[in-house]
C-alpha atoms as a PDB file:
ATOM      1  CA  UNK A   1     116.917 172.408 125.572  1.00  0.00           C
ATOM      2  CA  UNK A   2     115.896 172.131 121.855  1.00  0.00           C
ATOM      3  CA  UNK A   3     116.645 168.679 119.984  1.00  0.00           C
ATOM      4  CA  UNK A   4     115.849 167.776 116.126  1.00  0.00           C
ATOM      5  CA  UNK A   5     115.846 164.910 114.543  1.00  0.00           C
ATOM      6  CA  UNK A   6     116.832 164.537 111.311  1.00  0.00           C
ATOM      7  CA  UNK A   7     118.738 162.220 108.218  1.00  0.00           C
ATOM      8  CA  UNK A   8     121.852 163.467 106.837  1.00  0.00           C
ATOM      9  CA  UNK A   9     123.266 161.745 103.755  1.00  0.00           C
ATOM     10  CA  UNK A  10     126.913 163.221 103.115  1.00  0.00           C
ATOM     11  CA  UNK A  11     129.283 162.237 100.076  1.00  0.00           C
ATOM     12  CA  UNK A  12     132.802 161.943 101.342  1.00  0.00           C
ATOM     13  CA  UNK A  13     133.350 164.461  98.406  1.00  0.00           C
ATOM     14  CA  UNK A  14     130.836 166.793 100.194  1.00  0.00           C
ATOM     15  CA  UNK A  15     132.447 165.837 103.313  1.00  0.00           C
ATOM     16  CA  UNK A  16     135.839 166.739 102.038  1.00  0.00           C
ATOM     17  CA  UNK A  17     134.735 170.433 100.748  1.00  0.00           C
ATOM     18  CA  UNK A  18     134.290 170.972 104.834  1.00  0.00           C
ATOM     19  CA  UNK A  19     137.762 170.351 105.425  1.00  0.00           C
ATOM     20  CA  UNK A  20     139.359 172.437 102.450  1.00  0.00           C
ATOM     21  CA  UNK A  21     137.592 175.095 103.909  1.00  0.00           C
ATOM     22  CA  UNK A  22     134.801 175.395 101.345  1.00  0.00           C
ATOM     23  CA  UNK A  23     132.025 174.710 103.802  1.00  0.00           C
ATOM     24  CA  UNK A  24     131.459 176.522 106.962  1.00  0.00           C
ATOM     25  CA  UNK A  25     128.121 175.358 107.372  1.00  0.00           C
ATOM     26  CA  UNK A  26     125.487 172.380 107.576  1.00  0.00           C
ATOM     27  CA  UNK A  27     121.916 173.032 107.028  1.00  0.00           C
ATOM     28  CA  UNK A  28     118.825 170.302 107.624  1.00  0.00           C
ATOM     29  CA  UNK A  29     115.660 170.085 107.449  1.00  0.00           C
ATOM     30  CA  UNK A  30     114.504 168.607 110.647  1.00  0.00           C
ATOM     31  CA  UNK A  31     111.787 165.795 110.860  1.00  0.00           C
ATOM     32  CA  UNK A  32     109.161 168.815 111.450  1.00  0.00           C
ATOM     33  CA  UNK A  33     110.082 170.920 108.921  1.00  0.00           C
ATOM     34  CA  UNK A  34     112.411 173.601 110.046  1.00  0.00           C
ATOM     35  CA  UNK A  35     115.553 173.948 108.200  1.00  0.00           C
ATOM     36  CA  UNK A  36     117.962 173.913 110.879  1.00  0.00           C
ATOM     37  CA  UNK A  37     122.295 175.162 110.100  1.00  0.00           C
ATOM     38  CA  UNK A  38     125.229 174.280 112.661  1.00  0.00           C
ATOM     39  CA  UNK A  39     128.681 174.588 111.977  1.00  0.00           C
ATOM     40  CA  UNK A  40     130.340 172.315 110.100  1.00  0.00           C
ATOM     41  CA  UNK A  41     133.184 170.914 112.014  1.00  0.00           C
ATOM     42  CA  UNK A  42     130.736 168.914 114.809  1.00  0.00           C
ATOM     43  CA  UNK A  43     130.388 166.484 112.038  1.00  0.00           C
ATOM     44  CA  UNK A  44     133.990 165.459 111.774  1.00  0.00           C
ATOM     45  CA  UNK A  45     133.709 163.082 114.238  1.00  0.00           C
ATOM     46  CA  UNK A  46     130.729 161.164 111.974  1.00  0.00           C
ATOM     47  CA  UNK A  47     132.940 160.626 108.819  1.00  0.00           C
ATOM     48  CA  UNK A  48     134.203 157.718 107.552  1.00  0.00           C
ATOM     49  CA  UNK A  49     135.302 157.028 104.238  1.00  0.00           C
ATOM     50  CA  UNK A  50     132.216 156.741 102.843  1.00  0.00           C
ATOM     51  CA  UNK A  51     130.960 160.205 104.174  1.00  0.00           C
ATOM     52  CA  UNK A  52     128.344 161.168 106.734  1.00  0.00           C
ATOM     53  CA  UNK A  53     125.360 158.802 106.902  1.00  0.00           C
ATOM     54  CA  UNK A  54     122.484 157.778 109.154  1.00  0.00           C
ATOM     55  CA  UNK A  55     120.278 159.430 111.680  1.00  0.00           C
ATOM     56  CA  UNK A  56     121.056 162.217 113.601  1.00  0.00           C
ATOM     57  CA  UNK A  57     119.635 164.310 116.863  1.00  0.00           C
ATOM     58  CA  UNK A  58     121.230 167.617 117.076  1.00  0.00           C
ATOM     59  CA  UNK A  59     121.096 169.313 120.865  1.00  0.00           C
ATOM     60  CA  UNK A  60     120.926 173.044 121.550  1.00  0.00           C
ATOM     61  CA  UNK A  61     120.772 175.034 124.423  1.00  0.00           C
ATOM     62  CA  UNK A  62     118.310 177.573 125.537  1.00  0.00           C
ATOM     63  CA  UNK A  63     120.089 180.438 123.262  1.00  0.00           C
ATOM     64  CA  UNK A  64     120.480 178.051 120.344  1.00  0.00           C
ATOM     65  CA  UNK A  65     124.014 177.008 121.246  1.00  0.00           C
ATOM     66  CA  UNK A  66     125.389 173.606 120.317  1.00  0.00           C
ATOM     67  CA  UNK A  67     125.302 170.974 122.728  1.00  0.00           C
ATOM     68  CA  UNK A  68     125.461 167.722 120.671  1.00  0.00           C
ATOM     69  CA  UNK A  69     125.596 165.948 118.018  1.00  0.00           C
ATOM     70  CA  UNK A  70     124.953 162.207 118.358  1.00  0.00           C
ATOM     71  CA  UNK A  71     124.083 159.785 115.668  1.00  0.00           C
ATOM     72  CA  UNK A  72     120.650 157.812 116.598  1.00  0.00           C
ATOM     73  CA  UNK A  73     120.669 153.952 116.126  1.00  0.00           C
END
């Protein structure tokens, strides 16, 4: 299992662009380093009306399949 920590700082405009169809993916740069892209629609469960904010830790597999997405406190 692979896990990255990371910050992600989304403007509900930005946020928006996702569900219009505009966006297909999200791409971070981990706290290491690597830039690391997962499709956009596991964030829809992080917006609110302000957008996506906080801390994240994104989860893949062994084959670099999504697992998780979970917000860190």
């Amino acid at each position: 299992m692979h896990e990255y920590y990371f910050y992600m700082d989304l403007s509900h405009e930005q946020c928006m662009a996702y569900y219009h169809g505009h966006v297909e993916f999200i791409q971070v740069v981990e706290d290491g380093g690597k830039r690391v892209r997962f499709p956009a629609h596991h964030i829809r469960r992080h917006v609110s009306t302000l957008g996506v904010r906080g801390r994240f830790r994104l989860l893949l597999d062994e084959n670099n399949r999504f697992v998780a997405l979970e917000k860190v406190v």
